[in-house]
Protein backbone atom coordinates (compact mmCIF):
# COMPACT_ATOMS: atom_id res chain seq x y z
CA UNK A 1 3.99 -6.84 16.06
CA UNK A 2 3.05 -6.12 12.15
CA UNK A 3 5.22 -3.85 10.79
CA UNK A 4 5.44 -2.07 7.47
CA UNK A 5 8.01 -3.51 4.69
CA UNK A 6 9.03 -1.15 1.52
CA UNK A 7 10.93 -2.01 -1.33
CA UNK A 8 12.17 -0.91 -4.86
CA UNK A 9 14.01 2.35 -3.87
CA UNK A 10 17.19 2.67 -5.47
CA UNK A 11 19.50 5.07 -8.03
CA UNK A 12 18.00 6.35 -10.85
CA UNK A 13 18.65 9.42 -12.95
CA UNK A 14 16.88 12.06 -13.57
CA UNK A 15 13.89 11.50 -16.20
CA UNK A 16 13.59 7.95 -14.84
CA UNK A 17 11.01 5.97 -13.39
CA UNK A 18 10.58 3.94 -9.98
CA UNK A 19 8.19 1.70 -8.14
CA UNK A 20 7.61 1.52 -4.58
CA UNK A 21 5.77 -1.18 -2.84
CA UNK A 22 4.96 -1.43 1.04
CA UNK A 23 3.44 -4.73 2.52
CA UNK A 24 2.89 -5.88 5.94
CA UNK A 25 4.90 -8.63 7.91
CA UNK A 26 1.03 -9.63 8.97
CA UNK A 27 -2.81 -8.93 8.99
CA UNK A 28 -3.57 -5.33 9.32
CA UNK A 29 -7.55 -4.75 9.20
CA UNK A 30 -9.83 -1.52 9.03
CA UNK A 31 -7.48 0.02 6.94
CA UNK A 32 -8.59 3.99 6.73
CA UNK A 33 -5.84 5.29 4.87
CA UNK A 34 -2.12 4.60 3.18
CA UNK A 35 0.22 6.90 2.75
CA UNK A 36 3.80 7.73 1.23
CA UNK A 37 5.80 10.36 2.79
CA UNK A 38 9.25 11.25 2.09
CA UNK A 39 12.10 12.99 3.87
CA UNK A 40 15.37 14.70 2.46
CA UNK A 41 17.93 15.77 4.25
CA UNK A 42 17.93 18.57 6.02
CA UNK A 43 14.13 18.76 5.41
CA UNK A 44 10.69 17.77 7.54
CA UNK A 45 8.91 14.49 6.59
CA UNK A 46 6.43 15.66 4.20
CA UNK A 47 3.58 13.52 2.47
CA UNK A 48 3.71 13.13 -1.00
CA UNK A 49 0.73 10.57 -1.85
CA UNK A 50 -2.26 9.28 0.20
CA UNK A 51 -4.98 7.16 -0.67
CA UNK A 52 -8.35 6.28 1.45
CA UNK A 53 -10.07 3.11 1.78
CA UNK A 54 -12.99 4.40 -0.69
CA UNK A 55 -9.84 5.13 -3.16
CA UNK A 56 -9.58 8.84 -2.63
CA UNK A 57 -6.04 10.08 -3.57
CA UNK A 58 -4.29 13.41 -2.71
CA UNK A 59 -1.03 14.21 -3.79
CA UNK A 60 1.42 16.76 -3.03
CA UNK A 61 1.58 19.26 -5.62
CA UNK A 62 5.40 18.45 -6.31
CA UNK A 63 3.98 14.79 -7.15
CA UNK A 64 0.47 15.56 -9.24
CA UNK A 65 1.32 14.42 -12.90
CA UNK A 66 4.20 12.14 -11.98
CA UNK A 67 3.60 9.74 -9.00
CA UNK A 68 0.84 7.22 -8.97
CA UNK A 69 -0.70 5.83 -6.09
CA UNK A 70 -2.48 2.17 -5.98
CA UNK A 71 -3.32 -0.13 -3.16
CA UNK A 72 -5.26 -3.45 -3.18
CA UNK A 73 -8.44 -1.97 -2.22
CA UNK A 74 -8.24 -1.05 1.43
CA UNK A 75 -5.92 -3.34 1.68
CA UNK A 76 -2.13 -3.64 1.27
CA UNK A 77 0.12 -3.68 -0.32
CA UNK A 78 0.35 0.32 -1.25
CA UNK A 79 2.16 1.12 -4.37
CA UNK A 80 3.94 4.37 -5.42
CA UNK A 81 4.83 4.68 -9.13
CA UNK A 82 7.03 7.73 -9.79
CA UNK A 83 7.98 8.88 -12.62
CA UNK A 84 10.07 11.75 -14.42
CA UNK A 85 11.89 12.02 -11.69
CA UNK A 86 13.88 14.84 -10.42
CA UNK A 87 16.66 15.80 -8.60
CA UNK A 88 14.43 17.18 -5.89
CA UNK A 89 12.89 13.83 -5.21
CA UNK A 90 15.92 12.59 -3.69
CA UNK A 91 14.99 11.46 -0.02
CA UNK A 92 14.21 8.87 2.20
CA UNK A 93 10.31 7.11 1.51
CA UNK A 94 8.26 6.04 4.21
CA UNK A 95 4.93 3.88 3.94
CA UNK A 96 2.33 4.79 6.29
CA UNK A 97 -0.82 3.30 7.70
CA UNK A 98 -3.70 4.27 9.63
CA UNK A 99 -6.40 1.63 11.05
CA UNK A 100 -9.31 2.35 12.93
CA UNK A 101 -9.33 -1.17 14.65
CA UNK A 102 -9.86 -0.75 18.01
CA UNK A 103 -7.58 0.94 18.70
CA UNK A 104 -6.56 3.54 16.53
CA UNK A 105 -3.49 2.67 15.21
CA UNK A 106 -0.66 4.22 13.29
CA UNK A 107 2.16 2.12 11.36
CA UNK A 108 5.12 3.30 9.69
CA UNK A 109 8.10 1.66 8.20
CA UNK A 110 11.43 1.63 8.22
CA UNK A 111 11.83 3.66 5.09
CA UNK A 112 13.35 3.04 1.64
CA UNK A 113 15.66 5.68 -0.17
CA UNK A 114 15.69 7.14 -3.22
CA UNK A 115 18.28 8.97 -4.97
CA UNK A 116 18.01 10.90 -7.96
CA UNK A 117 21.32 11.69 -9.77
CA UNK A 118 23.01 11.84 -12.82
């Protein structure tokens, strides 16, 4: 079973600057969309970046000027580049992935955190 691998959480303080990556333990094809979301605690999962396989992003409006999205194409590995980082952006990241292969499938990982703090 593929399943969704993130990295490059970590500590950082405030002002700072992270890179997440997500990649898959195999072959995932007709990728439609990839997806960060995030979770604090406390709080519901929320999505904070998404990107479509004809390189349409949407962002959450807590991430517009400050997180980057990037994939290879419609293809993995998905990249989130955050930056000026807050307090606020403390939580738990997940990578997500929708394919349209037959059938519809949804993959999440196992999540990466990120903590904020001075």
């Amino acid at each position: 079973q593929v399943q969704l691998v993130e990295s490059g959480g970590g500590l950082v303080q405030p002002g700072g600057s992270l890179r997440l990556s997500c990649a898959a333990s195999g072959s995932i094809v007709s990728i439609i969309q990839m997806a960060w979301y995030r979770q604090a605690p406390g709080k519901e999962r929320e999505l904070v970046a998404s990107i479509r396989y004809d390189g349409t992003t949407n962002y959450a409006d807590s991430a517009k000027g400050r997180f980057t999205i990037a994939s290879n194409g419609a293809d993995l590995p998905v990249n989130l580049q955050m930056s000026s980082l807050k307090f606020e952006d403390t939580a738990v990241y997940y990578c997500y992935v929708y394919s349209s292969f037959r059938p519809p499938h949804t993959y999440w990982g196992q999540g990466t955190q990120v903590t904020v703090s001075s």
